[in-house]
Protein backbone atom coordinates (compact mmCIF):
# COMPACT_ATOMS: atom_id res chain seq x y z
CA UNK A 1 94.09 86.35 111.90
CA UNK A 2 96.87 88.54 113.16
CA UNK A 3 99.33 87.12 110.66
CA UNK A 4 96.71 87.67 107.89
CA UNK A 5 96.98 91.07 109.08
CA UNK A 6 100.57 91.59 109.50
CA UNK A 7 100.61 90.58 105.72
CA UNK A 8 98.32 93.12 104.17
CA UNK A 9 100.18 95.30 106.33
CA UNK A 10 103.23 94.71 105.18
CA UNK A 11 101.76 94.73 101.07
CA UNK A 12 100.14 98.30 101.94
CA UNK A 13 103.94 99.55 103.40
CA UNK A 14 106.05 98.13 100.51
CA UNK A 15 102.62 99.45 98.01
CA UNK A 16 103.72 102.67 99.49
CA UNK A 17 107.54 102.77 99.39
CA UNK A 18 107.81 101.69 95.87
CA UNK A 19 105.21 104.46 95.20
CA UNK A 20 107.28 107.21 97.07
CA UNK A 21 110.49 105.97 94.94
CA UNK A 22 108.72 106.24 91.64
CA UNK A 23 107.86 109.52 92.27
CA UNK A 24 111.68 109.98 93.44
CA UNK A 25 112.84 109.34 90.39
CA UNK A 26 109.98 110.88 88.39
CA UNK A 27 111.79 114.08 89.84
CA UNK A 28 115.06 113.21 89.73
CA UNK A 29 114.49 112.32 86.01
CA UNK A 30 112.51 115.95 85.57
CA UNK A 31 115.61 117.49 87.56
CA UNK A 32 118.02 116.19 85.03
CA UNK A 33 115.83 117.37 82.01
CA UNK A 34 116.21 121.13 83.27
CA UNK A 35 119.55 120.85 84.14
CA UNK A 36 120.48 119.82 80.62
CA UNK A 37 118.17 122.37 79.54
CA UNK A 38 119.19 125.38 81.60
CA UNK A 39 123.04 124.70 80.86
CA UNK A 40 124.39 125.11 77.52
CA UNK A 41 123.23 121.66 75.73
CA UNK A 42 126.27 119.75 74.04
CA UNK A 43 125.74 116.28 72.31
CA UNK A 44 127.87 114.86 75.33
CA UNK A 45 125.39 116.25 77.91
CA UNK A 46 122.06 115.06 75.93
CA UNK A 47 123.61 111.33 75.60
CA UNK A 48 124.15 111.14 79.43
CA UNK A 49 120.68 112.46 80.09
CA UNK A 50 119.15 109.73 77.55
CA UNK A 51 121.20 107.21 79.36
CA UNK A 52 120.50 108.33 82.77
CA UNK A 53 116.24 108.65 81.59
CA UNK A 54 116.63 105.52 80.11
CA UNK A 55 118.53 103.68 82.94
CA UNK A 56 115.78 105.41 85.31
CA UNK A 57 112.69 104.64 82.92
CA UNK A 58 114.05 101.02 83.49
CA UNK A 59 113.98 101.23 87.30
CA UNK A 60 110.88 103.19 87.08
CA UNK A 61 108.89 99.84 85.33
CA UNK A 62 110.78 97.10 87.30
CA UNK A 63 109.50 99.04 90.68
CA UNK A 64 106.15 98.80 88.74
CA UNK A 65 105.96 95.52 87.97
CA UNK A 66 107.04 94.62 91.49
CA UNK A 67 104.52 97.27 92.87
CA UNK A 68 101.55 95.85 90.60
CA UNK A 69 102.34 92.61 89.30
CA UNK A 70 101.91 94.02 85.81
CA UNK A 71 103.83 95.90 83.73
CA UNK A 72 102.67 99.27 83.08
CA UNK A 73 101.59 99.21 79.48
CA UNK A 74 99.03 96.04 80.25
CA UNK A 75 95.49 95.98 81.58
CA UNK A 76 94.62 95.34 85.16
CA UNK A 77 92.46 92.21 85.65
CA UNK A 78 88.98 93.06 86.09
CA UNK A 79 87.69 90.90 88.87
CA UNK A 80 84.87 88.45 87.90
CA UNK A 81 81.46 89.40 89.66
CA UNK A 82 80.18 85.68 89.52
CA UNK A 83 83.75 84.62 91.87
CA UNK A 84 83.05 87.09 93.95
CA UNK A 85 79.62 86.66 94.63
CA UNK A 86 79.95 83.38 96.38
């Protein structure tokens, strides 16, 4: 039982990291956007910025996936009621 526990424990914690590095890089990402924003915009600065969002958006789905066991743009399983049941 206590390694049963030890497990969910351990889901819940890494659940909770990848969570607080998604948001991490949500700002990060947001942080970039103003940046490029607030300083005088050149065609050199927007390419790094789509790179760098890009490169990030790329993290941001593989942390997902490893997170959720999906990938964000599918459905999460609905559990069947008769399975559960018995």
């Amino acid at each position: 039982m206590a390694a049963q526990e030890r497990r969910e424990d351990l889901r819940a914690y890494r659940r909770n990291l990848g969570r607080s590095i998604l948001l991490g890089l949500e700002f990060l990402v947001a942080a970039d956007i103003i940046k490029t924003v607030a300083v005088t915009p050149t065609f050199t600065s927007v390419g790094v910025l789509a790179i760098i969002v890009l490169i990030r958006t790329f993290l941001s789905w593989s942390l997902q996936l490893e997170i959720e066991g999906r990938w964000p743009w599918q459905k999460e399983e609905e559990e069947d009621p008769a399975a559960t049941a018995s």
